[in-house]
Protein backbone atom coordinates (compact mmCIF):
# COMPACT_ATOMS: atom_id res chain seq x y z
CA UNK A 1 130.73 31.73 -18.42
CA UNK A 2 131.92 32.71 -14.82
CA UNK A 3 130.55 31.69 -12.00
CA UNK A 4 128.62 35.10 -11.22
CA UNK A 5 127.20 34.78 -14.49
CA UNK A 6 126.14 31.56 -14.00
CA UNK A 7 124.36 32.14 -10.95
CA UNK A 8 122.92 35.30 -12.43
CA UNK A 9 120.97 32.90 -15.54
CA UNK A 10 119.86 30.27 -12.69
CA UNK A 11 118.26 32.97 -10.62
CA UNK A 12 116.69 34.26 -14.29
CA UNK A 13 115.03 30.72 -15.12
CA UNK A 14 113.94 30.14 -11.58
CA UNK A 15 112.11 33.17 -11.53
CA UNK A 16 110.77 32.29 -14.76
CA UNK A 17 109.63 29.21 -13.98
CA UNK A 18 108.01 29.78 -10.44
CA UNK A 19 106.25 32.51 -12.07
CA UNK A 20 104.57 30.65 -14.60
CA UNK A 21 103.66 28.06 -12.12
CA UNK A 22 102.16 30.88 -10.13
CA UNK A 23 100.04 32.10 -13.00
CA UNK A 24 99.63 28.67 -14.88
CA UNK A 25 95.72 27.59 -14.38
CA UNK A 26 96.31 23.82 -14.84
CA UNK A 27 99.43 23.43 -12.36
CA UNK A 28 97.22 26.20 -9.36
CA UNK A 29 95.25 23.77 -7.97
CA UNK A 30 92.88 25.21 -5.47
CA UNK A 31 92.33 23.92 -1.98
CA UNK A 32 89.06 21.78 -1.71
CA UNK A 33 87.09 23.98 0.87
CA UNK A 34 85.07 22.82 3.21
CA UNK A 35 81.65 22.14 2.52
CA UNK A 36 78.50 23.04 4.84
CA UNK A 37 75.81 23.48 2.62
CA UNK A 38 73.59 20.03 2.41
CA UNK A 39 71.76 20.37 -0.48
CA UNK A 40 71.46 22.20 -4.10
CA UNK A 41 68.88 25.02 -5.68
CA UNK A 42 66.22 22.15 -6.65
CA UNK A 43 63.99 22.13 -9.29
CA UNK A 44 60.34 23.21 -8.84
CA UNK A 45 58.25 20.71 -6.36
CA UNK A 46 61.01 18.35 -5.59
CA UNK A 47 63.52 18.06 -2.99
CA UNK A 48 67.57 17.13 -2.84
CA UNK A 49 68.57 13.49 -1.52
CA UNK A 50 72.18 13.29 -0.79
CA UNK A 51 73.97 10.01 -1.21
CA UNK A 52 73.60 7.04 0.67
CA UNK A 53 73.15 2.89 0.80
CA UNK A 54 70.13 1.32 1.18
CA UNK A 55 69.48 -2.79 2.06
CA UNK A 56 68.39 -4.59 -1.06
CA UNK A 57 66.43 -7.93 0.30
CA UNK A 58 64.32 -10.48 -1.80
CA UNK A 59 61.24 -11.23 -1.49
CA UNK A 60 61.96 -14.20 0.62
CA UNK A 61 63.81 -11.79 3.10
CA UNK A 62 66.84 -14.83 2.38
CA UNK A 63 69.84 -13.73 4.25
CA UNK A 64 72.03 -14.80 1.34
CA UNK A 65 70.57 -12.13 -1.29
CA UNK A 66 70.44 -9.46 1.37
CA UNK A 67 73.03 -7.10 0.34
CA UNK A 68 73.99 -3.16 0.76
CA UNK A 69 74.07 -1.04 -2.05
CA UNK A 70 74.22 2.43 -2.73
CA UNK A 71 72.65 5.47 -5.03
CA UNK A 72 74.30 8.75 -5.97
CA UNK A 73 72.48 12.12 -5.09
CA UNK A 74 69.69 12.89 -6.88
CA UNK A 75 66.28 14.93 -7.03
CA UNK A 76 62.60 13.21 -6.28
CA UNK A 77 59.23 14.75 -6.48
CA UNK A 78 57.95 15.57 -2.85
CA UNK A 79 54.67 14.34 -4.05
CA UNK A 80 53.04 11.61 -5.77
CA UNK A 81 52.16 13.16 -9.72
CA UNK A 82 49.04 14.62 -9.23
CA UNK A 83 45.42 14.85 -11.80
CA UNK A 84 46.35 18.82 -12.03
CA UNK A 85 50.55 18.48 -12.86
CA UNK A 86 49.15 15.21 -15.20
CA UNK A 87 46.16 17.03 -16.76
CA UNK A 88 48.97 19.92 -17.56
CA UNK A 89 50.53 16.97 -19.39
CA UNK A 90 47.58 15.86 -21.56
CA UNK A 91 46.66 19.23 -22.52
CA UNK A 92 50.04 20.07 -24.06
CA UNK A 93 50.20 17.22 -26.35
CA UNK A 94 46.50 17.86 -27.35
CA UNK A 95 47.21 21.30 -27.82
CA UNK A 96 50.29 19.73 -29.78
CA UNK A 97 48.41 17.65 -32.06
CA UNK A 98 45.90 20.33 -32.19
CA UNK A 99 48.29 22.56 -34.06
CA UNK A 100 50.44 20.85 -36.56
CA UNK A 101 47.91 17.95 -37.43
CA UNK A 102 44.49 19.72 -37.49
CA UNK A 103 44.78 23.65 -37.94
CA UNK A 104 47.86 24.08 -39.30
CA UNK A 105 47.46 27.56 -38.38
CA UNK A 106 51.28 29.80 -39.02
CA UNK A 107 50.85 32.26 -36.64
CA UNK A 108 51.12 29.41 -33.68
CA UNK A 109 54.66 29.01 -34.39
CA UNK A 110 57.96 31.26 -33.73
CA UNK A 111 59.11 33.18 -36.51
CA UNK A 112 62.88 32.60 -36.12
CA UNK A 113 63.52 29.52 -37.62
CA UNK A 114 64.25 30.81 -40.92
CA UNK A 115 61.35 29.56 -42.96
CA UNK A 116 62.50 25.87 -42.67
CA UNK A 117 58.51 24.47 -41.82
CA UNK A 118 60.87 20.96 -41.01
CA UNK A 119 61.78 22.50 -37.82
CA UNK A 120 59.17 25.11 -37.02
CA UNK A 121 58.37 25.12 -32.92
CA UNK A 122 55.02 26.42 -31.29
CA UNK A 123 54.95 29.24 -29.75
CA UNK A 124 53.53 28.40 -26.24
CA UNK A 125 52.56 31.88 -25.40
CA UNK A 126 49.94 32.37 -27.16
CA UNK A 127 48.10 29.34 -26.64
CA UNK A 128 48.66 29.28 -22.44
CA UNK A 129 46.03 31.18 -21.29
CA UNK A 130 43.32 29.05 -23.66
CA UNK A 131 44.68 25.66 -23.76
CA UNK A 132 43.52 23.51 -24.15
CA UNK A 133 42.46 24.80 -27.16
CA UNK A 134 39.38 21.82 -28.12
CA UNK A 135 38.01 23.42 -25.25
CA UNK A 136 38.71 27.12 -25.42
CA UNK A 137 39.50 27.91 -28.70
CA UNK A 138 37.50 29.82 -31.43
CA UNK A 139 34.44 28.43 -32.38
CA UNK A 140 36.21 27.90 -35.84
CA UNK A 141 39.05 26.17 -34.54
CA UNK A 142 36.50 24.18 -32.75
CA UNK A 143 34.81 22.78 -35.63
CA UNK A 144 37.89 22.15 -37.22
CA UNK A 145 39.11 19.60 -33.85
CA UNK A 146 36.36 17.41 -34.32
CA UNK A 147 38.77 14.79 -35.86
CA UNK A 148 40.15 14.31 -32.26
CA UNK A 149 37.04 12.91 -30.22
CA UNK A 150 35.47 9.26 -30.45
CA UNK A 151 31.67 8.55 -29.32
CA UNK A 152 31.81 7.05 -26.10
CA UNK A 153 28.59 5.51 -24.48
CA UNK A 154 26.86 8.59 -26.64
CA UNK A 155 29.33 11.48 -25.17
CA UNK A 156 32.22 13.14 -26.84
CA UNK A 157 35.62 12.35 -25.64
CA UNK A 158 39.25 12.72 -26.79
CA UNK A 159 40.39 9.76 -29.18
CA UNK A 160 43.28 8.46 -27.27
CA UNK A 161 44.84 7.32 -30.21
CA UNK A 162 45.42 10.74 -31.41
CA UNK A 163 46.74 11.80 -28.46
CA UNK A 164 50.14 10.86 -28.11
CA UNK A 165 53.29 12.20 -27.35
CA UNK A 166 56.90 11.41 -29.19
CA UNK A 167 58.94 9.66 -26.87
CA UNK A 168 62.47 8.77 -27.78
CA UNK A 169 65.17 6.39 -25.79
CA UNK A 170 68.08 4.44 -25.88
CA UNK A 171 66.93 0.87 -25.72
CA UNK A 172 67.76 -1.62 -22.72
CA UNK A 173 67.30 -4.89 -22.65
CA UNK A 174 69.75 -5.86 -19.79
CA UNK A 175 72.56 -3.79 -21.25
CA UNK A 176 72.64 -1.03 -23.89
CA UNK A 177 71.47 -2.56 -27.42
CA UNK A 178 72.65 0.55 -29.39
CA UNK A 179 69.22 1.09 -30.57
CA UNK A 180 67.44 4.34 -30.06
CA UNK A 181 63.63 3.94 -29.95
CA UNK A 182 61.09 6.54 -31.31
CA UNK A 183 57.48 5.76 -29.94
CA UNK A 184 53.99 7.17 -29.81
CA UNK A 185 52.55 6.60 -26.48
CA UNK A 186 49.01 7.31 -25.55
CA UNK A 187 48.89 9.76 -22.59
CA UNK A 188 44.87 9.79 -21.61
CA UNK A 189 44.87 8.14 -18.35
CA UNK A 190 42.30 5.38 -18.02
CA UNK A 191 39.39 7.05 -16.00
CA UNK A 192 37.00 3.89 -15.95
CA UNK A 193 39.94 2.10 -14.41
CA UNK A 194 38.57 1.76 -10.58
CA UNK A 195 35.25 -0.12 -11.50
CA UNK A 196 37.77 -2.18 -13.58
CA UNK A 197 39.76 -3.23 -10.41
CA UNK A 198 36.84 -3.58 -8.29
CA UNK A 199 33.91 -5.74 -9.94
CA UNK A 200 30.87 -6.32 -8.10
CA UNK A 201 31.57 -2.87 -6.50
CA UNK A 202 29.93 0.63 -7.38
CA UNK A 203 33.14 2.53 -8.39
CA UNK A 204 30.47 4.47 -11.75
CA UNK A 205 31.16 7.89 -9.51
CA UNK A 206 35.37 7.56 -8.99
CA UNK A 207 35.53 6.85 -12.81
CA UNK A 208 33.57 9.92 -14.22
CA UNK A 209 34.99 12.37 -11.38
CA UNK A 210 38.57 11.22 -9.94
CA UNK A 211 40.44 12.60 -13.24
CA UNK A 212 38.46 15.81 -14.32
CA UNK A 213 36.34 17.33 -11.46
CA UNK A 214 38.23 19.72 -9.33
CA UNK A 215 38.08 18.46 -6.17
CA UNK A 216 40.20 15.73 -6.92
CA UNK A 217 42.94 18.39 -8.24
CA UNK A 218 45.70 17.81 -5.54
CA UNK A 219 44.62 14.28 -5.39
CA UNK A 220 47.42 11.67 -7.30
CA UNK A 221 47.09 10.60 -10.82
CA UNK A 222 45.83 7.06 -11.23
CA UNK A 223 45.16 4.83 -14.20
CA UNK A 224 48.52 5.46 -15.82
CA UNK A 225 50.44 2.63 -17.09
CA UNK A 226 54.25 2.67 -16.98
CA UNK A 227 55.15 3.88 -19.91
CA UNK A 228 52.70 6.85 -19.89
CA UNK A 229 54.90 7.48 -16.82
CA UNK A 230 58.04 7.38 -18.00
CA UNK A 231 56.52 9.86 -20.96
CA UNK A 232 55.35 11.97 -18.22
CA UNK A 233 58.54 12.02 -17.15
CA UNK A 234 60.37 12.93 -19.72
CA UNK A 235 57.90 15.97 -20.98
CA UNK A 236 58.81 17.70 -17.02
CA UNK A 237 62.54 17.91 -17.91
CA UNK A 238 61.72 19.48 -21.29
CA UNK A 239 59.41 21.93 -19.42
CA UNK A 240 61.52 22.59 -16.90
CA UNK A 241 65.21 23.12 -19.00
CA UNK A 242 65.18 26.66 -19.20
CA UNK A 243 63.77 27.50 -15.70
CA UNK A 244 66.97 25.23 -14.62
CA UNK A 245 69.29 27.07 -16.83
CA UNK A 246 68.52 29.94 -15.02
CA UNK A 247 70.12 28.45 -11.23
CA UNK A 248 73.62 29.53 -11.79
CA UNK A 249 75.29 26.28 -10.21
CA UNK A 250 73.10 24.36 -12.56
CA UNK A 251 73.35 26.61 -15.50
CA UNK A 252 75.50 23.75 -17.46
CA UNK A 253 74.31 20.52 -16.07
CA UNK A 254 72.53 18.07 -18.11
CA UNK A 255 68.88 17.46 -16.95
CA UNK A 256 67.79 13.51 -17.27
CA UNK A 257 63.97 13.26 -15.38
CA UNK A 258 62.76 9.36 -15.15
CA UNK A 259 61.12 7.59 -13.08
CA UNK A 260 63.01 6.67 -9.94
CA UNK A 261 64.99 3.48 -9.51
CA UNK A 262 64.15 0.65 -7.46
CA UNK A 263 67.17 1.64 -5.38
CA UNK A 264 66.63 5.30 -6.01
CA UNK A 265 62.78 4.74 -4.52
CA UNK A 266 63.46 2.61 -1.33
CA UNK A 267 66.91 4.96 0.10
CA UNK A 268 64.02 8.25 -0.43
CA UNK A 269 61.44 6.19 1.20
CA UNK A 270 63.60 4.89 4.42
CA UNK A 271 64.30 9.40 5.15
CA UNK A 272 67.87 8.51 6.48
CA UNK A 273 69.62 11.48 7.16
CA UNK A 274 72.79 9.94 8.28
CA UNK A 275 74.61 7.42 5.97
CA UNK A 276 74.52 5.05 9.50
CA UNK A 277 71.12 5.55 10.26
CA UNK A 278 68.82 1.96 10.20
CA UNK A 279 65.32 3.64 11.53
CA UNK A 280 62.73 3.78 8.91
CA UNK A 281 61.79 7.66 9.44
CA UNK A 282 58.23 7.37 8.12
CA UNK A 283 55.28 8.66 10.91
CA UNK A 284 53.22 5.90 10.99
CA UNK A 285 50.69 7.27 13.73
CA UNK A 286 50.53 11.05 14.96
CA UNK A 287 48.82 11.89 18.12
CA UNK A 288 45.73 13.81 18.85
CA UNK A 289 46.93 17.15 20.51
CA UNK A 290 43.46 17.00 22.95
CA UNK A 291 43.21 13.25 23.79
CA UNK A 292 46.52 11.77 23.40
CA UNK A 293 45.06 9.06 21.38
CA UNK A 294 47.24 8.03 18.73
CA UNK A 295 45.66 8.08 15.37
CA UNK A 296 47.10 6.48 11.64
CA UNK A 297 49.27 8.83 9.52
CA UNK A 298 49.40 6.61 6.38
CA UNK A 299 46.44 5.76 3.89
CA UNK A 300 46.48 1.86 3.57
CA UNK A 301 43.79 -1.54 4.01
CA UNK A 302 43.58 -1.85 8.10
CA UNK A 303 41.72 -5.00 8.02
CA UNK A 304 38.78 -7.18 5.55
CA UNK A 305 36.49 -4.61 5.24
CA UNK A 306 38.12 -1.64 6.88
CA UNK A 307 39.60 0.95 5.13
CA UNK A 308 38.49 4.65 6.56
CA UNK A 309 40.10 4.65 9.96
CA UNK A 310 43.25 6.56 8.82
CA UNK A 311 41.02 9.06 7.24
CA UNK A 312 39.72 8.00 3.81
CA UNK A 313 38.75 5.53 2.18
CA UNK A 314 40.10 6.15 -1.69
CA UNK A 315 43.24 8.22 -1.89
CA UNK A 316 43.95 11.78 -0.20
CA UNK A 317 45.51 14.73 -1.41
CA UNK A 318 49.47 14.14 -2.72
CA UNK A 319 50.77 16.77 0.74
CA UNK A 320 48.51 14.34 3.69
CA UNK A 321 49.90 13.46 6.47
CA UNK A 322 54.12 13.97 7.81
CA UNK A 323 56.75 14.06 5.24
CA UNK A 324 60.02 11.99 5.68
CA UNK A 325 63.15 13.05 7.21
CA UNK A 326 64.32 14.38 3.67
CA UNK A 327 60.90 15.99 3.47
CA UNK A 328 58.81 13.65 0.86
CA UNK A 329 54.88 13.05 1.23
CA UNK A 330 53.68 9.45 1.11
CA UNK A 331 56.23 6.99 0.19
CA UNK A 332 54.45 4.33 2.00
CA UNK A 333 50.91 4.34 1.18
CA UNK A 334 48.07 6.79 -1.02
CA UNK A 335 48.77 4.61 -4.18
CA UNK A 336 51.69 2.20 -5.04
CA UNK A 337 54.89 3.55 -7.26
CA UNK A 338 56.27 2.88 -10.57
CA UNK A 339 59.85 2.80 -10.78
CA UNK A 340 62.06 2.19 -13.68
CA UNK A 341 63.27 -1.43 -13.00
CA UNK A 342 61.87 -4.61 -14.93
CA UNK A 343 60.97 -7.22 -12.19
CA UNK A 344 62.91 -10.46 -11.32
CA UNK A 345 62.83 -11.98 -8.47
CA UNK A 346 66.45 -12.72 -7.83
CA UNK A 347 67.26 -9.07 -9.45
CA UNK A 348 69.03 -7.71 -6.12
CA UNK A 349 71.77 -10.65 -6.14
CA UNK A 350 73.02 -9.49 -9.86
CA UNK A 351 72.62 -5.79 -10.24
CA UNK A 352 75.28 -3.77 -9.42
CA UNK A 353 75.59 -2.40 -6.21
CA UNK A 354 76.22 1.25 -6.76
CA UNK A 355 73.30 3.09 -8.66
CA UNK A 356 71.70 -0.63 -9.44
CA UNK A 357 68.58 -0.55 -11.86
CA UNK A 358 67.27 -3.15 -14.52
CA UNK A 359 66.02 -1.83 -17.47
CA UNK A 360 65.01 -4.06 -20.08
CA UNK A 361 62.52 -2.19 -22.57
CA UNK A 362 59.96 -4.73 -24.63
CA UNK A 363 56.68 -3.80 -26.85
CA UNK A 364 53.17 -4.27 -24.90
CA UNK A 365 52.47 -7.35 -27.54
CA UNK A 366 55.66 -9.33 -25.27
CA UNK A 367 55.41 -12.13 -23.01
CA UNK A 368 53.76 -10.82 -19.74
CA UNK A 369 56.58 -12.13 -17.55
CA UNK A 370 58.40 -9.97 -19.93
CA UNK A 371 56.34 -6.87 -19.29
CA UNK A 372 56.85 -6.82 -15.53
CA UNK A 373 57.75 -3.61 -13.72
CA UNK A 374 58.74 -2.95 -10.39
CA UNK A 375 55.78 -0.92 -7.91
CA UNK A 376 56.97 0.11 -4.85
CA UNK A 377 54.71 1.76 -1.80
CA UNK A 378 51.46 -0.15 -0.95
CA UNK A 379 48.35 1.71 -1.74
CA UNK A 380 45.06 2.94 -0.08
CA UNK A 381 43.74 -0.54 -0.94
CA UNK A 382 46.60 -2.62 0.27
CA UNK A 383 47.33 -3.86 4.14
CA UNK A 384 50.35 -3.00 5.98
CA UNK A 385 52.66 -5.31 5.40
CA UNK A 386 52.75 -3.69 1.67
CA UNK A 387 53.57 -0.53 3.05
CA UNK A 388 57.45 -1.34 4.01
CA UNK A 389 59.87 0.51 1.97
CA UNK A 390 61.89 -2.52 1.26
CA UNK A 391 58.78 -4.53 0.04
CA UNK A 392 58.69 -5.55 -3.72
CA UNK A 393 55.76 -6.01 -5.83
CA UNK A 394 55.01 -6.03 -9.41
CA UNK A 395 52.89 -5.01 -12.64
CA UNK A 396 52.76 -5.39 -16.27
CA UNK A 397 53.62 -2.08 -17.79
CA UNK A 398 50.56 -1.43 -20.07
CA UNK A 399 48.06 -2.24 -17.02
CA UNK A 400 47.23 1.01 -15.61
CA UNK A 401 45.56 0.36 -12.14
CA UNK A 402 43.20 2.60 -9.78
CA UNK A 403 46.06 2.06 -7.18
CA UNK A 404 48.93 2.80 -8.91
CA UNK A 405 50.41 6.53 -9.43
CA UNK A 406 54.44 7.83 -9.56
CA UNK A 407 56.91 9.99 -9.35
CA UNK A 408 59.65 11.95 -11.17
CA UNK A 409 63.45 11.64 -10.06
CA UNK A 410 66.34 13.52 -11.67
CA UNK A 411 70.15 12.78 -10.89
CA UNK A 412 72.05 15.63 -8.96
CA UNK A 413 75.45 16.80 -8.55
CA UNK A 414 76.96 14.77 -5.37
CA UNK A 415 77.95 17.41 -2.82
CA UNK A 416 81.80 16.44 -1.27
CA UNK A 417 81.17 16.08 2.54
CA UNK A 418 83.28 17.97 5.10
CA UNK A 419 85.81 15.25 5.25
CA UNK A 420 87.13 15.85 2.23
CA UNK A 421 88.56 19.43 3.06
CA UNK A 422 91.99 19.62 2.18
CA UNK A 423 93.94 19.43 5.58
CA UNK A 424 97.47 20.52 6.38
CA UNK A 425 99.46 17.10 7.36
CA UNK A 426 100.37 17.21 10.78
CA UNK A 427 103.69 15.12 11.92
CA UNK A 428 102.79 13.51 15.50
């Protein structure tokens, strides 16, 4: 070959090959662009926290277990879980049970599952505007729900053992056990809890109105134990799957709701909107447009005895008051938290400091030191020292408590900061 030719079949291949580099999808890597947008589409009723690191202290406020750590992005609630969004709850699994145990009725299900009765799913549109259906339905269908109510002090109520709803999870206990666990929980809230907590106190009217009568609609759901919550929970994401599927950037992203972490709770409660930001953003006091005066913004114990002068004296509506800096209601007072972490006192010197949580999942018959779960918040009934967003606390997980409501939290896709932009290097 002469050297013409040879340059001739180099030029060839070169072209070739910078060609297919051109065109080939895994060696054109695109820029990363610059990003100025400082949240995503969120889910209904909830709002986007971007990343961050929060100060985990004990209980003793010990310098030596005080320690940064930090929590990916993520959705939370803006408000507490409230009787309507938790009645919503209860209904569907009545309506449920209702269905496949009691009328066993074929034209409530979907016709496109082939005949296989193994698999057969409700169809939810023809029950929506009657549910819940031992209330509304036919006079028939009625008669044939009696099986679900229990004689209670000579009324009627729902049996709360045939209420339940299927929840299934991997087991924790520490660390992953490999286990997946299928279990029934119980989902009618416990309405006679307030004269429960408060003996020797005349509470009769907050149990038989605080749960059913409308004017407590907006107000936030109380005598729910933990894993009622967690239930809860897990119900919203399957509710709101396809309404997600429709947001284009979150068409194919996988939808885990839970309660929120410790960690998760406390970085949403502090509102920092910059990364170096140490000011707890929650408005304690607002003042009076007319007089100056300044007057309490959070619903908490002021003193022995004294509980109205920041407006109530129970709990207020789930939207009182000032949101945070990332735009949450009442993180610090109403009613105390649940949050997805077993309790131990020396838990923030061995978790992990990036997305830290203890999970450690054990029956209601365990141990009670066994059954502790993290609350986070201070309630309407608790002074202000409880109110701090760094201040632990504690409950079993099967004792539901006039004082103690939740949240929902669901992990987001982290959005790259402008930093990251790719940059031209520049020689200096």
């Amino acid at each position: 070959m002469n050297r013409n030719s040879y340059l001739y079949f180099l030029g060839f291949f070169i072209s070739l090959f910078l060609g297919a580099c051109k065109s080939n999808k895994f060696t054109d890597i695109p820029n990363t662009p610059s990003y100025t947008r400082r949240s995503l589409p969120t889910p209904p009723g909830m709002v986007y926290v971007p990343s961050g690191s929060v100060l985990y202290k004990n209980m003793d406020d010990s310098a030596a277990i005080r320690r940064y750590v930090s929590v990916t992005a993520f959705f939370i609630d803006k408000t507490e879980v409230t009787n309507s969004q938790y009645r919503q709850f209860v209904y569907w699994v009545a309506d449920s049970i209702a269905i496949a145990d009691y009328l066993k009725d074929d034209s409530y299900y979907l016709k496109s599952n082939g005949g296989d009765s193994s698999s057969r799913f409700i169809d939810w549109s023809k029950i929506r505007k009657r549910s819940p259906l031992y209330k509304n339905g036919t006079p028939d269908e009625k008669q044939k729900l009696q099986g679900m109510f229990i004689s209670v002090g000579g009324a009627k109520v729902l049996d709360p053992e045939k209420v339940k709803y299927d929840l299934h999870y991997a087991e924790m206990t520490g660390q992953p056990t490999g286990r997946y666990v299928h279990e029934k929980i119980p989902v009618l809230p416990k309405v006679d809890v307030w004269s429960q907590d408060f003996p020797n106190s005349q509470m009769q009217t907050m149990d038989q109105n605080y749960f059913i009568n409308k004017l407590y609609e907006n107000y936030p759901v109380v005598g729910v134990t933990w894993k009622q919550a967690r239930a809860y929970a897990d119900w919203k994401g399957s509710m709101l799957a396809a309404e997600l599927k429709k947001t284009p950037i979150l068409r194919d992203y996988d939808y885990i709701f839970s309660l929120p972490t410790e960690a998760q709770w406390q970085y949403a409660a502090e509102g920092k909107v910059d990364p170096m930001d140490t000011t707890d953003r929650t408005v304690k006091t607002i003042e009076h447009k007319k007089t100056g005066k300044e007057r309490l913004a959070l619903n908490f114990k002021q003193g022995e005895g004294t509980y109205s002068r920041d407006g109530s004296t129970f709990t207020l509506p789930a939207k009182s008051y000032t949101p945070n800096a990332f735009g949450i209601y009442n993180m610090a007072g109403n009613v105390s938290e649940w949050t997805l972490d077993a309790y131990s006192p020396s838990a923030t010197a061995f978790v992990n400091d990036l997305n830290p949580v203890l999970l450690h999942d054990v029956p209601d018959s365990a141990n009670p030191l066994m059954k502790r779960k993290v609350v986070r918040g201070g309630s309407w009934k608790d002074p202000g020292p409880m109110l701090n967003s760094d201040t632990r606390n504690y409950e079993e997980q099967d004792m539901p408590r006039s004082y103690i409501g939740f949240r929902c939290v669901m992990p987001a896709f982290e959005l790259p900061g402008d930093q990251v932009k790719t940059r031209k290097y520049k020689l200096k």
